[in-house]
Protein backbone atom coordinates (compact mmCIF):
# COMPACT_ATOMS: atom_id res chain seq x y z
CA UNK A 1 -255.52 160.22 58.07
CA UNK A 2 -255.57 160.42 54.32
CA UNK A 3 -259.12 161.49 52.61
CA UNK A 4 -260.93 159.19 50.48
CA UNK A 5 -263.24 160.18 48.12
CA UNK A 6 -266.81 159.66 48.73
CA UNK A 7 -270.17 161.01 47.39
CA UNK A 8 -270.27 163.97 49.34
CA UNK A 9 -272.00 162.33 52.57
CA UNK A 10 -269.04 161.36 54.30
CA UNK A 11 -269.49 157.79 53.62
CA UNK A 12 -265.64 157.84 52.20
CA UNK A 13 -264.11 158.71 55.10
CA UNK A 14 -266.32 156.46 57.27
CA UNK A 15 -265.28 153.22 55.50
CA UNK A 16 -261.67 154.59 55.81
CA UNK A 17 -262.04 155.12 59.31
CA UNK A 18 -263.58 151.59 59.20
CA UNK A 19 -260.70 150.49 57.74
CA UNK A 20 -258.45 151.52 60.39
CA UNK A 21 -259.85 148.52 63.19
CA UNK A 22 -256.05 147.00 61.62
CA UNK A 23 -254.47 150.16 63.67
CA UNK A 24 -255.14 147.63 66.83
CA UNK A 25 -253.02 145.11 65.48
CA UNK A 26 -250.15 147.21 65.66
CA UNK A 27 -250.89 148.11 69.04
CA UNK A 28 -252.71 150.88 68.54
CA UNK A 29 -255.77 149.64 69.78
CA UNK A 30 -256.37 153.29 71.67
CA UNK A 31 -256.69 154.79 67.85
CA UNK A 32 -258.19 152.55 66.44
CA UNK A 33 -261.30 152.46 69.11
CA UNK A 34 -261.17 156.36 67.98
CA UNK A 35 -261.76 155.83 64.52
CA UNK A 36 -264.57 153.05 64.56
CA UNK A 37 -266.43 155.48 67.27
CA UNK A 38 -265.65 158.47 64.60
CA UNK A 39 -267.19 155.84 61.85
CA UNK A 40 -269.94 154.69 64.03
CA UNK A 41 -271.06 158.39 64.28
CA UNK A 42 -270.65 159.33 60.70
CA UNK A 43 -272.79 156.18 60.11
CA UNK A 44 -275.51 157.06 62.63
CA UNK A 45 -275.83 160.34 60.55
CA UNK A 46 -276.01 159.09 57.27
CA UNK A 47 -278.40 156.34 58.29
CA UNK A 48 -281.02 158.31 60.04
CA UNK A 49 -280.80 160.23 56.13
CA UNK A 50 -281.07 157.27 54.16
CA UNK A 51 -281.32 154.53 56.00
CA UNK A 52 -281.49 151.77 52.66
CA UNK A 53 -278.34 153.13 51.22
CA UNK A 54 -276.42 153.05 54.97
CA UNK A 55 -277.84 150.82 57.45
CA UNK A 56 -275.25 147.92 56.26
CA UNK A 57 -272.52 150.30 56.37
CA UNK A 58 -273.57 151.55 60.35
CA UNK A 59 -274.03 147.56 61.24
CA UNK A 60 -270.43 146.98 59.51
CA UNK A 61 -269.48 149.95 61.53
CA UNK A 62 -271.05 148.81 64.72
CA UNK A 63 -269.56 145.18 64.15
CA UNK A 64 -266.13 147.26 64.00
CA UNK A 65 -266.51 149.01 67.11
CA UNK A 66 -267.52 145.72 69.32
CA UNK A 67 -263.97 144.11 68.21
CA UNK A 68 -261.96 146.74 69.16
CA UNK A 69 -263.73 147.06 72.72
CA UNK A 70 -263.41 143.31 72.72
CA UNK A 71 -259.79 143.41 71.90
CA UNK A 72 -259.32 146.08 74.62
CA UNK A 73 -261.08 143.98 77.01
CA UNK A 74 -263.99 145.86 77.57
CA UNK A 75 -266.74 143.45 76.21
CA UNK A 76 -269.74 145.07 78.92
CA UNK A 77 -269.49 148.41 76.89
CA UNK A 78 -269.63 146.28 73.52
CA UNK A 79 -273.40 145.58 73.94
């Protein structure tokens, strides 16, 4: 996965990891529900630090990770 510049939180790489929900379009669904978990974490980290300046990126996150569960048919672990 390429790196992505970012302010030296890790919020770069967790919007490209966000980014990657497309992977399941190309039937990769598998690495795709990877990468939003991976974001999803990364999220939940920079949150708890500054929650003003993250919490829309974690809900974007979040909102990532419940389509690719849907899309892998697995909508009970989506809430």
């Amino acid at each position: 996965m390429a790196e992505v510049p970012d302010e030296g939180d890790g919020s770069g790489r967790a919007r490209l990891l966000m980014e990657s929900v497309h992977l399941g379009e190309l039937d990769r669904a598998a690495d795709a529900l990877r990468a939003e978990q991976e974001a999803v974490a990364v999220y939940r980290r920079l949150a708890a630090a500054s929650p003003e300046r993250h919490r829309g990126g974690l809900a974007h996150s979040l909102a990532g990770l419940d389509t690719v569960l849907s899309a892998l048919g697995r909508n009970e672990a989506s809430r």
